[in-house]
C-alpha atoms as a PDB file:
ATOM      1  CA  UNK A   1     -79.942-131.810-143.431  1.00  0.00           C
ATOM      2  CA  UNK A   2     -80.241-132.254-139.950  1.00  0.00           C
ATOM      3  CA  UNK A   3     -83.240-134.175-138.159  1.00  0.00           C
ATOM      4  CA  UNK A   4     -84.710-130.608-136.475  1.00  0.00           C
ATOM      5  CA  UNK A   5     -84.590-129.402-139.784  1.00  0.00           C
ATOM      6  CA  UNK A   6     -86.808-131.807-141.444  1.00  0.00           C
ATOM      7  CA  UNK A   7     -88.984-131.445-138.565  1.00  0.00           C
ATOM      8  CA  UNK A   8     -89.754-128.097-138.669  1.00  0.00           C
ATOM      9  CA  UNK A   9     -92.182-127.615-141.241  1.00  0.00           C
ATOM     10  CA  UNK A  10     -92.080-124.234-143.446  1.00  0.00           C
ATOM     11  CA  UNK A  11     -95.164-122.715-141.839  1.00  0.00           C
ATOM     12  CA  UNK A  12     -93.184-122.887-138.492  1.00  0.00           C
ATOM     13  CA  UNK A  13     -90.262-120.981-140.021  1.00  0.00           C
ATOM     14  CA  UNK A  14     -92.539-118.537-141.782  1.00  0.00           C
ATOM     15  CA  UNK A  15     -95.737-118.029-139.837  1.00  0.00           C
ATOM     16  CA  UNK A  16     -98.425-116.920-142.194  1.00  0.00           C
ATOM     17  CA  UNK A  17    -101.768-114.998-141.094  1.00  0.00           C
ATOM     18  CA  UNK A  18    -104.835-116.969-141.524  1.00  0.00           C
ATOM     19  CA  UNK A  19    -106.446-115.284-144.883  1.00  0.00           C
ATOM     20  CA  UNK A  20    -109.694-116.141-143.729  1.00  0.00           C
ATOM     21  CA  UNK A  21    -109.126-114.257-140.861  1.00  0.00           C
ATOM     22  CA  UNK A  22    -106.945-111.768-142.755  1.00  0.00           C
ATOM     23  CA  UNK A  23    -109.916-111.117-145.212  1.00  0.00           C
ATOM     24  CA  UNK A  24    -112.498-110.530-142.268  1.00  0.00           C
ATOM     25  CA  UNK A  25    -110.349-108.223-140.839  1.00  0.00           C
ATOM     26  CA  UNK A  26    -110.177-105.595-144.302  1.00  0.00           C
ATOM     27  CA  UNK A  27    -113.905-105.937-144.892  1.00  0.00           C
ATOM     28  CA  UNK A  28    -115.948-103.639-142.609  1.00  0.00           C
ATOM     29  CA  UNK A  29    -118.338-105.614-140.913  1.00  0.00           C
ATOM     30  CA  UNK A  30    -121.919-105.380-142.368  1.00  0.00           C
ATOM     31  CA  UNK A  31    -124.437-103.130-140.991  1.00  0.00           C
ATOM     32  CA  UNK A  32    -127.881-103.350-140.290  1.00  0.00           C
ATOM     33  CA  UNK A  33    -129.720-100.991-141.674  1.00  0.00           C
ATOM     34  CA  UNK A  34    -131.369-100.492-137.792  1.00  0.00           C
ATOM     35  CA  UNK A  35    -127.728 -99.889-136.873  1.00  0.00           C
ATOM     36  CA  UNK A  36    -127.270 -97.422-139.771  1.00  0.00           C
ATOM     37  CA  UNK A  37    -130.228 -95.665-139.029  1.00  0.00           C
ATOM     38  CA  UNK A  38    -129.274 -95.652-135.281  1.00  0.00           C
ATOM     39  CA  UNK A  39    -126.164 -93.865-136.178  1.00  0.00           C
ATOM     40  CA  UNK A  40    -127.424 -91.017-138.864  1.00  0.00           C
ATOM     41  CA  UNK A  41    -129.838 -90.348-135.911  1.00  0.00           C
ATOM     42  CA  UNK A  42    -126.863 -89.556-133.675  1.00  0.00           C
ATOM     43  CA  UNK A  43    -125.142 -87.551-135.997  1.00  0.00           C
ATOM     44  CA  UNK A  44    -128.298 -85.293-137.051  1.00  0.00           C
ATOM     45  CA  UNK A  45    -128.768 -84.932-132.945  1.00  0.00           C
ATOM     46  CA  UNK A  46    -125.208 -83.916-132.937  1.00  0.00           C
ATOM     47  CA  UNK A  47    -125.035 -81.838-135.277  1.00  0.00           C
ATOM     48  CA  UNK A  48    -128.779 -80.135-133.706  1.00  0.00           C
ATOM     49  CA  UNK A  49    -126.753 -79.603-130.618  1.00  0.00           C
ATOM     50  CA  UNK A  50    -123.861 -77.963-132.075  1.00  0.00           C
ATOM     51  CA  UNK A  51    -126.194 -75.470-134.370  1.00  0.00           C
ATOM     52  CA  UNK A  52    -128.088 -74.525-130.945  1.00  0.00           C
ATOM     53  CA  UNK A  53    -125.056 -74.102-129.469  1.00  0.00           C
ATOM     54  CA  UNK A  54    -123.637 -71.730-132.309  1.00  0.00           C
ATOM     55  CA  UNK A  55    -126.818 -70.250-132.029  1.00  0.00           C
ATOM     56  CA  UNK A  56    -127.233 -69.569-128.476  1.00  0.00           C
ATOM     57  CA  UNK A  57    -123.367 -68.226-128.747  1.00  0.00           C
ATOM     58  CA  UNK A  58    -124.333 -65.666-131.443  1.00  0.00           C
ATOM     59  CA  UNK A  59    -127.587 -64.427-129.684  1.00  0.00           C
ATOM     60  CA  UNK A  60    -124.975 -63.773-126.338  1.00  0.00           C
ATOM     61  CA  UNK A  61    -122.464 -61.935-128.867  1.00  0.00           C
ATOM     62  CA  UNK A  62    -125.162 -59.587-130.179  1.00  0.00           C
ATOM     63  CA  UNK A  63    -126.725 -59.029-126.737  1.00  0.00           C
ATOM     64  CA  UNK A  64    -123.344 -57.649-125.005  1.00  0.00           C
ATOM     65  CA  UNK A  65    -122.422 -56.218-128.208  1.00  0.00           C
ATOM     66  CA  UNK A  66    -125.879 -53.517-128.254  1.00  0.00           C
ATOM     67  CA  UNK A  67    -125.141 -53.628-124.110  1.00  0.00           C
ATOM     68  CA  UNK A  68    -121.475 -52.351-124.867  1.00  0.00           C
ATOM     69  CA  UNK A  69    -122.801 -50.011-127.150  1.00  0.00           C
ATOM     70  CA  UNK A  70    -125.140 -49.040-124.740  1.00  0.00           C
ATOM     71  CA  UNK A  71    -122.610 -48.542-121.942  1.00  0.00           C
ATOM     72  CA  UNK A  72    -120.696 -46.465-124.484  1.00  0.00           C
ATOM     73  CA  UNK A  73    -123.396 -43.591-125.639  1.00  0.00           C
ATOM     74  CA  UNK A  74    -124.314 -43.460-121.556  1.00  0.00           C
ATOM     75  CA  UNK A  75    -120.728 -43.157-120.219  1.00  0.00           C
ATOM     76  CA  UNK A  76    -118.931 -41.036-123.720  1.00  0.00           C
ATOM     77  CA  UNK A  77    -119.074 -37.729-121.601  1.00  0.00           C
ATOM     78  CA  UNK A  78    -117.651 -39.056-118.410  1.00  0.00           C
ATOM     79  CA  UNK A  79    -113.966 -38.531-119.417  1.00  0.00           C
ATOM     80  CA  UNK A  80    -114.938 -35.128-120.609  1.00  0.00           C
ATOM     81  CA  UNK A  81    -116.793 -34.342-117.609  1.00  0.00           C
ATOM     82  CA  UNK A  82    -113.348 -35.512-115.556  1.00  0.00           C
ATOM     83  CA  UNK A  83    -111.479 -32.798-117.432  1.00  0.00           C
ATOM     84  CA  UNK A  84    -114.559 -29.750-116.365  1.00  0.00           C
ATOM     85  CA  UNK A  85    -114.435 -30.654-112.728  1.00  0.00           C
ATOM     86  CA  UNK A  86    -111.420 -28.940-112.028  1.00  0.00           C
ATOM     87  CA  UNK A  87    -113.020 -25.959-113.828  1.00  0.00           C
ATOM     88  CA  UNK A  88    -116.031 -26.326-111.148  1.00  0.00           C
ATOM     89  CA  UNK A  89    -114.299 -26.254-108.756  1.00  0.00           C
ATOM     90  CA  UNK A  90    -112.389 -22.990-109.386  1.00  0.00           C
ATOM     91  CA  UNK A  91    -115.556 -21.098-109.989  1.00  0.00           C
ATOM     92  CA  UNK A  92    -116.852 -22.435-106.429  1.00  0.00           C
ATOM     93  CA  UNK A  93    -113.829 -21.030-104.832  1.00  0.00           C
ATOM     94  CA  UNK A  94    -114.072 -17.578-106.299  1.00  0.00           C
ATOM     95  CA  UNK A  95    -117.549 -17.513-105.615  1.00  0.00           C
ATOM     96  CA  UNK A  96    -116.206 -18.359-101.639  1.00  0.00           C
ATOM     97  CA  UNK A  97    -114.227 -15.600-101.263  1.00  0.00           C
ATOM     98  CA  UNK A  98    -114.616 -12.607-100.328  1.00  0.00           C
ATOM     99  CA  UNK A  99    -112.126 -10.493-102.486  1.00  0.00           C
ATOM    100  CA  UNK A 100    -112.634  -6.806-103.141  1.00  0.00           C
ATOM    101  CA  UNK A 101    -109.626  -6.627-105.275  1.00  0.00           C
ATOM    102  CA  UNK A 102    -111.262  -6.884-108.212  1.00  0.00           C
ATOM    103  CA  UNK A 103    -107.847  -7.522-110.322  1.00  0.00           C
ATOM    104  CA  UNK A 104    -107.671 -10.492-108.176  1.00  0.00           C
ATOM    105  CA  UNK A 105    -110.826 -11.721-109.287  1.00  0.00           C
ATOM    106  CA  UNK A 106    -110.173 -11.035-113.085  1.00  0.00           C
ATOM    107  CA  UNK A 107    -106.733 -12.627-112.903  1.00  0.00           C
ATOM    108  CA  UNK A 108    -108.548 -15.798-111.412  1.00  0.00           C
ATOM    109  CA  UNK A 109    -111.496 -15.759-114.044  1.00  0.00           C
ATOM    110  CA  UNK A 110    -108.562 -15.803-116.498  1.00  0.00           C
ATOM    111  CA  UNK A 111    -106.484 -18.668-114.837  1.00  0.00           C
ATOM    112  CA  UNK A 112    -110.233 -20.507-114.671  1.00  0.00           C
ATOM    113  CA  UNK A 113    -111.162 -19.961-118.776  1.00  0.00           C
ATOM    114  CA  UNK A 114    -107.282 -21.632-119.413  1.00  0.00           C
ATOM    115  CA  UNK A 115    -108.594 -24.090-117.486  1.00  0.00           C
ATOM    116  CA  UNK A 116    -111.933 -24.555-119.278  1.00  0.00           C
ATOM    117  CA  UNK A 117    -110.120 -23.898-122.631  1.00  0.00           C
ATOM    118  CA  UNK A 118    -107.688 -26.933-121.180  1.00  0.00           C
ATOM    119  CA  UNK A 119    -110.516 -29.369-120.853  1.00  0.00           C
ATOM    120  CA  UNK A 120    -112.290 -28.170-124.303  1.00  0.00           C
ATOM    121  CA  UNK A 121    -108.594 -29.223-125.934  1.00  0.00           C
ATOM    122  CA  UNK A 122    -108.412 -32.562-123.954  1.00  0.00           C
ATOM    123  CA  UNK A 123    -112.291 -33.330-125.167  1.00  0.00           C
ATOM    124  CA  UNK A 124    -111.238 -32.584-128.695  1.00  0.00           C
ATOM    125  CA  UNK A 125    -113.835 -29.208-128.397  1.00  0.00           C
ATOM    126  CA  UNK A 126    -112.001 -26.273-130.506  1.00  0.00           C
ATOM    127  CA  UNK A 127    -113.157 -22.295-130.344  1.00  0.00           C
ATOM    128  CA  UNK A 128    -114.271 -21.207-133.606  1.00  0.00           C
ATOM    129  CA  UNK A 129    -113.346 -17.248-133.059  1.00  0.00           C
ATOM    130  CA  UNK A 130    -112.913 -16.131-136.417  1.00  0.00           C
ATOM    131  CA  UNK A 131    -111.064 -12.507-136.894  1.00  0.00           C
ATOM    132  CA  UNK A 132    -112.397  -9.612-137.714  1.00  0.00           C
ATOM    133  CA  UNK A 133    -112.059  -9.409-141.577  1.00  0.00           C
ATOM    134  CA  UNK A 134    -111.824 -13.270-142.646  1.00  0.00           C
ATOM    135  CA  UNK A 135    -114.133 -14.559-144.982  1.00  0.00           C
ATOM    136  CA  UNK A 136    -117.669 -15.354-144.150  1.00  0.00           C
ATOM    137  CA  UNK A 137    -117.391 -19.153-144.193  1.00  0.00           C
ATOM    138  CA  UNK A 138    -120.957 -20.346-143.682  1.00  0.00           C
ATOM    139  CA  UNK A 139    -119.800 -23.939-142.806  1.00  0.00           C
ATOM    140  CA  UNK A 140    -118.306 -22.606-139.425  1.00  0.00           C
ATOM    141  CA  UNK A 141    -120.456 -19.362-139.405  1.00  0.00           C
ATOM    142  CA  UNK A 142    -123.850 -18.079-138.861  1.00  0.00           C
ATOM    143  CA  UNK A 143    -124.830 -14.373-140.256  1.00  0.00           C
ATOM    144  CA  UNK A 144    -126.915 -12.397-137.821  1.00  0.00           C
ATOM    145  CA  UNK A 145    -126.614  -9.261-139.395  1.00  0.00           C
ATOM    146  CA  UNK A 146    -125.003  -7.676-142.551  1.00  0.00           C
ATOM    147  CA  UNK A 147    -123.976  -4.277-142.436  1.00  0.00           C
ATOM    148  CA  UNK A 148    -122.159  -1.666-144.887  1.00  0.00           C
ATOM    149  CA  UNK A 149    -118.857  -1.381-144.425  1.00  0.00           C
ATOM    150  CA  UNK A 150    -115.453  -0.284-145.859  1.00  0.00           C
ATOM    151  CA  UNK A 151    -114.451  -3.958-145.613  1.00  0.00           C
ATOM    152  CA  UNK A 152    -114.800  -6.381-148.773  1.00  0.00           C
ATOM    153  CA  UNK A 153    -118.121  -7.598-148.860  1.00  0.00           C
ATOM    154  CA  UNK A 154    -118.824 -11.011-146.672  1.00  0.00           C
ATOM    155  CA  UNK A 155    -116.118 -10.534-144.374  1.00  0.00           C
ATOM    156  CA  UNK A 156    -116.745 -10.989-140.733  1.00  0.00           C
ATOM    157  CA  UNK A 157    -116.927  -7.336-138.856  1.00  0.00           C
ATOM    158  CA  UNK A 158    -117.596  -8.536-135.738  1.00  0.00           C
ATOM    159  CA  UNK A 159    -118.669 -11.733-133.367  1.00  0.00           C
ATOM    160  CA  UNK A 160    -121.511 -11.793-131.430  1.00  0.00           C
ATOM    161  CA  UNK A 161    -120.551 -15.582-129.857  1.00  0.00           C
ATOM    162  CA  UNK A 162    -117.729 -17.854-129.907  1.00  0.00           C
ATOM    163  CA  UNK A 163    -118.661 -21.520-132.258  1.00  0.00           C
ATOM    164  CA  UNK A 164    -117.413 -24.454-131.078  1.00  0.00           C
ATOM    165  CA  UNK A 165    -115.983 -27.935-132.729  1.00  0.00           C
ATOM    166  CA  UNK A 166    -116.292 -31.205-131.364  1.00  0.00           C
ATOM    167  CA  UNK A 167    -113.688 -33.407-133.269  1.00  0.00           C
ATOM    168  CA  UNK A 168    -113.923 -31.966-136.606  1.00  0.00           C
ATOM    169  CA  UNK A 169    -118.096 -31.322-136.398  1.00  0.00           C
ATOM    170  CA  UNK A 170    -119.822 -28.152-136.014  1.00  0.00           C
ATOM    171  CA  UNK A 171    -121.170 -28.175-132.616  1.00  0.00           C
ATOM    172  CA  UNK A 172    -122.249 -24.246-132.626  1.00  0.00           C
ATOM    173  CA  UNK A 173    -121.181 -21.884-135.626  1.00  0.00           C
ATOM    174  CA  UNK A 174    -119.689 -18.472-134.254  1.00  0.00           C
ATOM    175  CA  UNK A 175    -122.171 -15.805-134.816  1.00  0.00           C
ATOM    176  CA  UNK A 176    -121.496 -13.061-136.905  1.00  0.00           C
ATOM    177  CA  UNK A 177    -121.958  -9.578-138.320  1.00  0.00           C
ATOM    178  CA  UNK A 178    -120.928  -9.891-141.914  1.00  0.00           C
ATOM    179  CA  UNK A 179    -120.177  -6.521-144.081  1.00  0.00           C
ATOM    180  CA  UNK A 180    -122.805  -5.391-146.940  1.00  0.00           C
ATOM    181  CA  UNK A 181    -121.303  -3.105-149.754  1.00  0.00           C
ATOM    182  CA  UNK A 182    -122.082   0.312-149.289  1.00  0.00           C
END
């Protein structure tokens, strides 16, 4: 062996970590229970703020929620309405002129009721104009009148006014006369 290799000792070759220092270093330091306390109090105040801030969060979502449903029951007609305008204003302009052709005027009534009928379809409104001799259905009609005819009884004989539908619910039932046996 050489002289620098006597010298050098095996701690020089292999330096080891203090295990004093080692052992400090895996123990958690000790806490007072001032300190312990002091930290539990942050936590609860943390966690405080976080459940007033879910809180406040939920109380926002349920106020725009009933305003959105709000907004919706006030402003459900207006795409309905958009659809009778045009309707409006075809009545004002036959009111306007002054035709004495009185075909004219029918043929724009009719052009003005396709119209109507157009924005009834686009609101999801349907006609209930039931023909003569179907079967009373009370569900979609209302009986005025029953009277004897050569028709099976409870079949419609004539209508008195058009029902209407709005998306699958009654709005008015047609009214009927119904036939009686003689």
């Amino acid at each position: 062996m050489t002289q620098e290799n006597q010298n050098s000792s095996p701690e020089q070759e292999n330096p080891a970590v203090d295990p004093v220092a080692e052992s400090a270093a895996e123990t958690p330091a000790v806490k007072t229970p001032e300190q312990e306390i002091a930290e539990l109090n942050q936590k609860v105040s943390e966690l405080q703020d976080n459940f007033l801030r879910a809180k406040a969060e939920g109380e926002n979502i349920r106020r725009r929620a009933v305003e959105d449903i709000a907004k919706a029951h006030k402003f459900a007609i207006e795409s309905f309405a958009e659809h009778l305008v045009p309707v409006t204003d075809s009545l004002y302009a036959a009111l306007s002129t002054d035709a004495g052709d009185a075909k004219a005027f029918k043929e724009g009534l009719e052009i003005t009721l396709k119209q109507l009928l157009s924005a009834f379809e686009k609101g999801r409104m349907t006609e209930i104009n039931p023909a003569l001799g179907d079967k009373f259905d009370p569900h979609h009609h209302q009986a005025i009148a029953s009277v004897p005819s050569e028709q099976e009884s409870n079949t419609v004989v004539s209508v008195l006014q058009r029902g209407y539908t709005v998306a699958d619910r009654i709005l008015r039932p047609a009214l009927v006369t119904v036939s009686a046996p003689k």
